[in-house]
N, C-alpha and C. Protein backbone atom coordinates (compact mmCIF):
# COMPACT_ATOMS: atom_id res chain seq x y z
N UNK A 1 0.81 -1.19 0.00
CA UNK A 1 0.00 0.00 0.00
C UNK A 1 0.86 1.27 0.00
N UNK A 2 2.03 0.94 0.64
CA UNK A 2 2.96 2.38 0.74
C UNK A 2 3.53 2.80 -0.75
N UNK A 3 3.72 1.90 -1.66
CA UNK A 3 4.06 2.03 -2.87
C UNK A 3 3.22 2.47 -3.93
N UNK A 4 1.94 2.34 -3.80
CA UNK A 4 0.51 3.07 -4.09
C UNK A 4 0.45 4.26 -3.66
N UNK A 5 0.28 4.87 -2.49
CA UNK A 5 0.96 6.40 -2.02
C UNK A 5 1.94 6.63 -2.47
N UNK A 6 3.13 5.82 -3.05
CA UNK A 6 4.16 6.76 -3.16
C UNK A 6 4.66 6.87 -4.43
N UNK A 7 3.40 6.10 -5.44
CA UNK A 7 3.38 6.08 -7.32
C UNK A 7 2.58 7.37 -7.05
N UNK A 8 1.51 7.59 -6.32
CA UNK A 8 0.57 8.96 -6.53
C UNK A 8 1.21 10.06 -6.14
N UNK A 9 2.09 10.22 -5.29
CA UNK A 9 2.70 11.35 -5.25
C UNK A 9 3.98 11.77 -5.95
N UNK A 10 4.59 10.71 -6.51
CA UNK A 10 5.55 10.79 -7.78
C UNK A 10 4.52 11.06 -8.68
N UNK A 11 3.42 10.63 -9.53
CA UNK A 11 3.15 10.68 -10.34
C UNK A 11 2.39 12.21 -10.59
N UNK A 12 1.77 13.09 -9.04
CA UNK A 12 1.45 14.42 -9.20
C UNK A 12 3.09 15.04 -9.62
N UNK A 13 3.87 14.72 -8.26
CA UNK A 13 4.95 15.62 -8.55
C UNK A 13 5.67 15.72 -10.31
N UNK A 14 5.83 15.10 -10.93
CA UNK A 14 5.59 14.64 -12.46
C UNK A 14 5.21 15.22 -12.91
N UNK A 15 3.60 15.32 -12.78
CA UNK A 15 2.76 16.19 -13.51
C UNK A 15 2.95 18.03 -13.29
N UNK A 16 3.38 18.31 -12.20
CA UNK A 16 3.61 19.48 -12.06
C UNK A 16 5.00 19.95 -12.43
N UNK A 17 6.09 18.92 -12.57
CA UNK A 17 7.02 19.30 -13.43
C UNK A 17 6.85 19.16 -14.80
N UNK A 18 6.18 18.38 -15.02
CA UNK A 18 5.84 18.49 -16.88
C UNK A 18 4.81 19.58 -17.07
N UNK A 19 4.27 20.32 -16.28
CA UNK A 19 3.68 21.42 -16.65
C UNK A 19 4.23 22.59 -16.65
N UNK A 20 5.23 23.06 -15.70
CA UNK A 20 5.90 23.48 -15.82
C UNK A 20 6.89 23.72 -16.80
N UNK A 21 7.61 22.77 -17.44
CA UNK A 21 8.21 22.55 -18.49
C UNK A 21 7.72 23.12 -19.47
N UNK A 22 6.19 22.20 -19.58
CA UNK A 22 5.15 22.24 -21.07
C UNK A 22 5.10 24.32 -21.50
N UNK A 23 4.83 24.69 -20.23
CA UNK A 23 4.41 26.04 -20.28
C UNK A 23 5.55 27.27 -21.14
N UNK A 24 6.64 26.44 -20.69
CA UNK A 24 8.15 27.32 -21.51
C UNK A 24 8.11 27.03 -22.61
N UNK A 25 7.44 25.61 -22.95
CA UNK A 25 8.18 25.12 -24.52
C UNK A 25 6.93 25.50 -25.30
N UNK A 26 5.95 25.86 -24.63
CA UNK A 26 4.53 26.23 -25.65
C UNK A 26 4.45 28.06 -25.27
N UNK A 27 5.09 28.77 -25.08
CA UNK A 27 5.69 30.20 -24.76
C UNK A 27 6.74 30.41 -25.82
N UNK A 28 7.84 29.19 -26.25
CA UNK A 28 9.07 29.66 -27.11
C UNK A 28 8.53 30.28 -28.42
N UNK A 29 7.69 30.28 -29.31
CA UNK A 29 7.59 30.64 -30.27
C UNK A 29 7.15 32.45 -30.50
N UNK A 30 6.01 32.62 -29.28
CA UNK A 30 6.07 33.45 -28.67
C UNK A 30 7.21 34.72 -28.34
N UNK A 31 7.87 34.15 -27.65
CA UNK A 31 9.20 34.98 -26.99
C UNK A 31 10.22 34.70 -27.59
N UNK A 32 11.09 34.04 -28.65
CA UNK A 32 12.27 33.53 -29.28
C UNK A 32 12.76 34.70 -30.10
N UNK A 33 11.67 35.76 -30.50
CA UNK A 33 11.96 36.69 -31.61
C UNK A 33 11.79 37.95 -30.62
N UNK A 34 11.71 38.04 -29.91
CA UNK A 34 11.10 39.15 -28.89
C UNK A 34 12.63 40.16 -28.83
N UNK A 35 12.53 41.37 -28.66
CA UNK A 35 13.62 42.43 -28.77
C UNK A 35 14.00 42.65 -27.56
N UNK A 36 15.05 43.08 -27.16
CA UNK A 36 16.26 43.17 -26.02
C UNK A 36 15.24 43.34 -24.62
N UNK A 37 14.33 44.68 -24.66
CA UNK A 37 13.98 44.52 -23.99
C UNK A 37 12.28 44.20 -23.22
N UNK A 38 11.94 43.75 -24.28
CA UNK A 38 10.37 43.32 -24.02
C UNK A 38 11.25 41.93 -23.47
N UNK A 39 12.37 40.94 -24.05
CA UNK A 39 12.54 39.92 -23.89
C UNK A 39 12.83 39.76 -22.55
N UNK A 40 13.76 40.67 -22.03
CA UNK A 40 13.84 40.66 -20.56
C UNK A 40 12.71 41.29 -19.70
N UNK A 41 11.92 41.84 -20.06
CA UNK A 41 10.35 41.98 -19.13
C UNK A 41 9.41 40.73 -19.42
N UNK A 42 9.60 39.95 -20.14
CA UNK A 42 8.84 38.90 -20.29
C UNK A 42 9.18 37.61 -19.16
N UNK A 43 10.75 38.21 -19.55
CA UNK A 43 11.39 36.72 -18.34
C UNK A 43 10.87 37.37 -16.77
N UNK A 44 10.69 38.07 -16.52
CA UNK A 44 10.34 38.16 -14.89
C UNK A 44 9.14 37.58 -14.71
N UNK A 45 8.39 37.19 -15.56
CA UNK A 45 6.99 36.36 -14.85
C UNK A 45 7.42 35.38 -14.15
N UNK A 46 8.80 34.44 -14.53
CA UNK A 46 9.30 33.40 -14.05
C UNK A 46 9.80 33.54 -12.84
N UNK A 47 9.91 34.62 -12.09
CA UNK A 47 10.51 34.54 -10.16
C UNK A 47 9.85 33.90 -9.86
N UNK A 48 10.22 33.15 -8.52
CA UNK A 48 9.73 32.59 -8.04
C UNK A 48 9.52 30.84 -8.56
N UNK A 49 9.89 30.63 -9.81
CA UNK A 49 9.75 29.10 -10.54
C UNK A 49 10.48 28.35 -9.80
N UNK A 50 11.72 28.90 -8.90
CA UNK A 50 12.82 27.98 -8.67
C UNK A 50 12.18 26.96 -7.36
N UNK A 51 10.93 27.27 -6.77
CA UNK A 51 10.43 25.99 -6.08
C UNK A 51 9.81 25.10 -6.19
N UNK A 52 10.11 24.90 -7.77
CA UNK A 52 9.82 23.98 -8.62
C UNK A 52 10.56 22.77 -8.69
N UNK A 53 12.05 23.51 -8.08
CA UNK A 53 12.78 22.00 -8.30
C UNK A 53 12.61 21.94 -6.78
N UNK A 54 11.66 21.94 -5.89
CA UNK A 54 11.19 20.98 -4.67
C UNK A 54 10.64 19.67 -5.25
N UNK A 55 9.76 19.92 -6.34
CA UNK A 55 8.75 19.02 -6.57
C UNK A 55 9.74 18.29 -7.60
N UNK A 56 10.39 19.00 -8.12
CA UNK A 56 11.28 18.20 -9.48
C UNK A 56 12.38 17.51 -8.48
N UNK A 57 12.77 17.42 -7.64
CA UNK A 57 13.66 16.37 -6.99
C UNK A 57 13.25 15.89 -6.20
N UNK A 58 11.45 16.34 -5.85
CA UNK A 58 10.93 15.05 -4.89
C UNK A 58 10.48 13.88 -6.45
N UNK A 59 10.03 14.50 -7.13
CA UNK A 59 9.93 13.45 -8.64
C UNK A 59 10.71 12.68 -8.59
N UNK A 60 11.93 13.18 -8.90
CA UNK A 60 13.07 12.22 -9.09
C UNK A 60 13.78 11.36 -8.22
N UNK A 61 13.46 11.67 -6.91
CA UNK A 61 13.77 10.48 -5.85
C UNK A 61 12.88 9.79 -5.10
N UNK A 62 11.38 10.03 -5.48
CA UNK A 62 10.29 9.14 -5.89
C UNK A 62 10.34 7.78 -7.29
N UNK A 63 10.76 8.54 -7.57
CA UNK A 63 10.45 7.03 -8.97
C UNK A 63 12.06 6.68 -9.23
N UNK A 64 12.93 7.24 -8.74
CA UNK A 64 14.22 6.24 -8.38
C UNK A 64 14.42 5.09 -7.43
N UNK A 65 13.32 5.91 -6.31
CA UNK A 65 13.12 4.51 -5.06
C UNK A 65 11.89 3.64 -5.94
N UNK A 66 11.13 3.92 -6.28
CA UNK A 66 9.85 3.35 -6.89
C UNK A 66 10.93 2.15 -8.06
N UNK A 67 11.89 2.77 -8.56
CA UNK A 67 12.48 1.85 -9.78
C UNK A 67 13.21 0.64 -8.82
N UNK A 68 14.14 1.40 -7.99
CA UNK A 68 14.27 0.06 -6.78
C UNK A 68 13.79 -0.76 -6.53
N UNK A 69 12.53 -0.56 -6.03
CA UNK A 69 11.28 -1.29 -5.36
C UNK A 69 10.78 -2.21 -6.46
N UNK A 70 10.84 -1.78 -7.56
CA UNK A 70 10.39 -2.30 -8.67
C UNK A 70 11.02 -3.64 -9.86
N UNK A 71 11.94 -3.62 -9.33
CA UNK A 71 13.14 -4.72 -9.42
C UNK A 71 12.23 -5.92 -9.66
N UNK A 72 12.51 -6.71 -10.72
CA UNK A 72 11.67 -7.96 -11.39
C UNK A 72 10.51 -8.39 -11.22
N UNK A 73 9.69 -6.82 -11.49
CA UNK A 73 8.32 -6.84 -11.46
C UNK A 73 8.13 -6.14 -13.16
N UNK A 74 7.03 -5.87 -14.00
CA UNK A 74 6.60 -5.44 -14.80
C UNK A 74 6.94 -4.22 -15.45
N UNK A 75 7.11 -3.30 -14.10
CA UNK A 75 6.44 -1.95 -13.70
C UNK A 75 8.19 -1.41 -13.63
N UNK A 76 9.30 -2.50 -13.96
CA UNK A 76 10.44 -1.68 -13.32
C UNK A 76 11.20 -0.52 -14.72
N UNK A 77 11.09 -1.48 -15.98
CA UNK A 77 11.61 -0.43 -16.98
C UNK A 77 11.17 0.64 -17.36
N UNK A 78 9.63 0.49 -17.13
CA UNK A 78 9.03 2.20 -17.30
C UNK A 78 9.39 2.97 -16.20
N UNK A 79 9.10 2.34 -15.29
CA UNK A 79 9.32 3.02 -13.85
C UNK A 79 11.27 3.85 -13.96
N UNK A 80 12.25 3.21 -14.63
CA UNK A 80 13.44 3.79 -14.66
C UNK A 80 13.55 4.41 -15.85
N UNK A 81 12.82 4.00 -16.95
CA UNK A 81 12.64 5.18 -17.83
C UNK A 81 12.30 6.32 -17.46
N UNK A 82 11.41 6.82 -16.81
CA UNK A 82 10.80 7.82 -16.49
C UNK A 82 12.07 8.64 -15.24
N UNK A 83 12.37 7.12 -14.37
CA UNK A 83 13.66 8.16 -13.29
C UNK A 83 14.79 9.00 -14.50
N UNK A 84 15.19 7.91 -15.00
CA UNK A 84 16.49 8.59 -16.19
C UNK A 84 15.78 9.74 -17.07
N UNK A 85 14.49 9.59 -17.42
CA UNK A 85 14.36 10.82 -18.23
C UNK A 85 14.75 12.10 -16.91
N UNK A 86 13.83 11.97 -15.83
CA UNK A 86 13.84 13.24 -15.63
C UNK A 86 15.37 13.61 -14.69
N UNK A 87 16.22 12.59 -14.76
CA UNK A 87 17.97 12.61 -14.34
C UNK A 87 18.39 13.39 -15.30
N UNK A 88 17.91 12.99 -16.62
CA UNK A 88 18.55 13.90 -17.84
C UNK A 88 18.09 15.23 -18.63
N UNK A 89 16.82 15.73 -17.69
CA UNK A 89 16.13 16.75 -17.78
C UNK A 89 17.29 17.69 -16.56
N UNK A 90 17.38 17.04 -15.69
CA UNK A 90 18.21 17.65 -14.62
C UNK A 90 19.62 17.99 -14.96
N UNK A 91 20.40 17.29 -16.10
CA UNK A 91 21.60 17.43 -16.46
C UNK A 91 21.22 18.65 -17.58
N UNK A 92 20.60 18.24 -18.16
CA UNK A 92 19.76 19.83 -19.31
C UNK A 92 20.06 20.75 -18.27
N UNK A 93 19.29 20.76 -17.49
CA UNK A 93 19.23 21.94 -16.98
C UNK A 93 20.32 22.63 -15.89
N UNK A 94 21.10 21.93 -15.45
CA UNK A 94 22.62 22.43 -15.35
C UNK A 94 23.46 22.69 -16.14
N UNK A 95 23.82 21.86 -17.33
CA UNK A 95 24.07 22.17 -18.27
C UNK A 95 23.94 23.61 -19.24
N UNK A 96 22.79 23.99 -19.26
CA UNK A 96 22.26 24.87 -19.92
C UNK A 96 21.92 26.33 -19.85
N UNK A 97 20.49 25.72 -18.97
CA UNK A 97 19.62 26.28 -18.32
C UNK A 97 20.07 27.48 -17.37
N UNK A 98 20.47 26.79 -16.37
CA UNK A 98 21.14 27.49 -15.11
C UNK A 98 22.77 28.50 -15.75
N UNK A 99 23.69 27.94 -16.30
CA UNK A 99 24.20 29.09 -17.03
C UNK A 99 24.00 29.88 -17.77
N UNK A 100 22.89 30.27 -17.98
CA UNK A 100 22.33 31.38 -18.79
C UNK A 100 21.50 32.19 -18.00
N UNK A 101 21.12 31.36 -16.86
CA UNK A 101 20.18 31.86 -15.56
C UNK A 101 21.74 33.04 -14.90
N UNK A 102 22.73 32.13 -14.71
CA UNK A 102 23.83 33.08 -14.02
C UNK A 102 24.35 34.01 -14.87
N UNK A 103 24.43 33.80 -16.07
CA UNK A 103 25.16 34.90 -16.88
C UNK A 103 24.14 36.28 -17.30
N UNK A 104 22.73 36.03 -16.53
CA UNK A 104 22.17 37.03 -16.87
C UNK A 104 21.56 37.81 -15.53
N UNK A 105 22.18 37.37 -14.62
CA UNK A 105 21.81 37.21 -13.10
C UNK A 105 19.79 37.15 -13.05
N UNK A 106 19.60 35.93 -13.43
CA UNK A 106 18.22 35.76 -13.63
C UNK A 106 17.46 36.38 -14.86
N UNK A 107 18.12 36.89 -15.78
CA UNK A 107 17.78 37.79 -16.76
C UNK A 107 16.54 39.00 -16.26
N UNK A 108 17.75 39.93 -15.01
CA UNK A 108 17.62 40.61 -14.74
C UNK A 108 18.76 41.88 -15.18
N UNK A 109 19.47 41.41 -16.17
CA UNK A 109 20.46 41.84 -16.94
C UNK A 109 21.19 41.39 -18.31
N UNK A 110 21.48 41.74 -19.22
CA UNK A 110 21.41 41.21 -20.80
C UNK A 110 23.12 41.59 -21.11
N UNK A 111 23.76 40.36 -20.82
CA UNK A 111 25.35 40.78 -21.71
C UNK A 111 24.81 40.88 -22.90
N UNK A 112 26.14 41.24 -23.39
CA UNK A 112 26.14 41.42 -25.20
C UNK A 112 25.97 40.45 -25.75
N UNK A 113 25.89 39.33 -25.14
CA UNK A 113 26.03 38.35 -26.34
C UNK A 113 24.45 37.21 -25.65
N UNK A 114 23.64 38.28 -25.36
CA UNK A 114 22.36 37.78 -24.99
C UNK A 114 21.42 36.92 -25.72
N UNK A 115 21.33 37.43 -26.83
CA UNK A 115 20.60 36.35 -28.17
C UNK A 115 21.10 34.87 -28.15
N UNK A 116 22.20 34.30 -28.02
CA UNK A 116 22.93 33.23 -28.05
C UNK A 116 22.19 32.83 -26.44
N UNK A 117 22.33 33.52 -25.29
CA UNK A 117 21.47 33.03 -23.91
C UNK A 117 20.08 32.48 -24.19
N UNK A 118 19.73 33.91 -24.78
CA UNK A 118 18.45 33.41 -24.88
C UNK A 118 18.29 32.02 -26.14
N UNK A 119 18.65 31.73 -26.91
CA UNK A 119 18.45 30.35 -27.41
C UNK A 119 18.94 29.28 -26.79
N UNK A 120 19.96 29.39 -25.85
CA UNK A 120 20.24 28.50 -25.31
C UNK A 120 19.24 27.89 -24.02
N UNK A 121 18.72 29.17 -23.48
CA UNK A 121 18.02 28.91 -22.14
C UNK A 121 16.71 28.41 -22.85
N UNK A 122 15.50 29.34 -23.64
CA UNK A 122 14.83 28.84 -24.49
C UNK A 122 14.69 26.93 -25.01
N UNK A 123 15.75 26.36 -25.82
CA UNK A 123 15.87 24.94 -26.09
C UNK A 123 16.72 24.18 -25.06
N UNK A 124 16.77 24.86 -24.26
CA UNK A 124 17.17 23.71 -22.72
C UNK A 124 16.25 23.40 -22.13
N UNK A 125 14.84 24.50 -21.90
CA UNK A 125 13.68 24.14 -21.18
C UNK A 125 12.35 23.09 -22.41
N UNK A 126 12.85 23.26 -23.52
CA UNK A 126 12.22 22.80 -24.38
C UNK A 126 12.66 21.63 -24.33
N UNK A 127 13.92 20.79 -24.58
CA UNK A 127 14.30 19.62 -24.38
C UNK A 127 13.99 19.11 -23.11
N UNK A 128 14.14 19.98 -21.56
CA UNK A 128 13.54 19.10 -20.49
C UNK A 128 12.24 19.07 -20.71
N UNK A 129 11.61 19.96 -21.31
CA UNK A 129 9.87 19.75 -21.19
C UNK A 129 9.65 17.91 -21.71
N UNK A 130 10.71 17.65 -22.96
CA UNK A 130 10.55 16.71 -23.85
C UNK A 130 10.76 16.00 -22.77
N UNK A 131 11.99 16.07 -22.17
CA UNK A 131 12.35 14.67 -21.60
C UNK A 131 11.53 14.65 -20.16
N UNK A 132 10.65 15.62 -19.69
CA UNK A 132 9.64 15.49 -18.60
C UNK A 132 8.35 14.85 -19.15
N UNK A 133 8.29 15.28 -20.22
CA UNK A 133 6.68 14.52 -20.99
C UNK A 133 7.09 12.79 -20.98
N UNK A 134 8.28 12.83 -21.29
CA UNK A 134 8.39 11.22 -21.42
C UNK A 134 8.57 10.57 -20.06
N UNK A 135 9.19 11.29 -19.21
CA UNK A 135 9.37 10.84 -17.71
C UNK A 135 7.57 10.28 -17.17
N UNK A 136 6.29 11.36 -17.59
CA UNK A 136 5.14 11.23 -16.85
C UNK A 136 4.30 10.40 -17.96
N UNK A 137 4.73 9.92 -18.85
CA UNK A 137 4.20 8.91 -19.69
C UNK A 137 4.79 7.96 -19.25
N UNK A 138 6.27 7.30 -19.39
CA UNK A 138 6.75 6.10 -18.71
C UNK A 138 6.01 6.16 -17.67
N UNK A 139 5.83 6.78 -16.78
CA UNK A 139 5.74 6.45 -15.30
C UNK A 139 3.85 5.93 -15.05
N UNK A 140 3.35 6.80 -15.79
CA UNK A 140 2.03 6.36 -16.15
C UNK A 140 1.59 4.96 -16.55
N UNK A 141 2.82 4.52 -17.38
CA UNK A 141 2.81 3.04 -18.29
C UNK A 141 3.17 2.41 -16.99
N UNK A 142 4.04 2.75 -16.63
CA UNK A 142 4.50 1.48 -15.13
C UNK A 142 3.16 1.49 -14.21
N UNK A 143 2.70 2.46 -13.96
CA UNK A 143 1.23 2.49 -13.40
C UNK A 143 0.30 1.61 -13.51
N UNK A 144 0.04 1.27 -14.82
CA UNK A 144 -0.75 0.55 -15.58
C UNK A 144 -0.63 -0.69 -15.38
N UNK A 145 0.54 -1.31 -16.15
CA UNK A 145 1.22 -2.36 -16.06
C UNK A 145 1.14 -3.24 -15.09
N UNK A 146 1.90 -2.24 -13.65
CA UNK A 146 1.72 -2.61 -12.40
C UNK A 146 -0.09 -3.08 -12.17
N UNK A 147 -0.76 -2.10 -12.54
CA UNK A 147 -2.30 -2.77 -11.96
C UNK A 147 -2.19 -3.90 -12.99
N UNK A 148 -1.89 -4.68 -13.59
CA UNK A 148 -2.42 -5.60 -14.74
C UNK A 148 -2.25 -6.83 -13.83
């Protein structure tokens, strides 16, 4: 029963990181062409996002123990699909993400060579969105599975 509580609260926390995600990568088309400084008044809606990765690393050490637990049952390759996607949503976003977050001190400031940030920060949140959509689909499939 504890593993039933603890697929449902991986599987919200999931959902609120893939929405999160979803919301940047369905915004890029939007904001990608946007000028110096509408582009940086646009990015301040985002304060405050960063307690997002509460829920994005309770996700991910939810369905890492869940993939544990899950060890030569049905439910274990989706179940670590979904941990590794969102491990590699997390490397995106160090990778990427977060240096463009520092080089613009939150893009509350625009070096010269800002256009290159902004595509970079832009298709870093777009690729984790990808690799979060696939994290809350695997994890959904192990869901399933598991009830079968």
């Amino acid at each position: 029963m504890r593993v039933n509580g603890l697929g449902l609260v991986a599987l919200l926390l999931i959902a609120v990181t893939t929405s999160a995600g979803l919301a940047h990568l369905f915004a890029l088309p939007n904001k990608i062409g946007l000028p110096r400084e509408s582009y940086l008044t646009v990015q301040q809606v985002y304060r405050g996002w960063s307690l997002l990765g509460v829920a994005f690393f309770g996700a991910l050490a939810a369905t890492t123990w869940l993939a544990v637990l899950a060890r030569g049952r049905r439910a274990f390759y989706p179940t670590l699909v979904a941990a590794l996607s969102l491990a590699a949503s997390l490397i995106v976003f160090f990778a990427f993400t977060y240096p463009a977050n520092q080089q613009t001190a939150n893009w509350t400031q625009l070096p010269e060579h800002w256009e290159r940030l902004r595509l970079q920060w832009e298709y870093s949140h777009a690729a984790g969105a990808i690799l979060d959509l696939v994290a809350l689909i695997s994890f959904a499939v192990s869901l399933l599975v598991e009830r079968r």
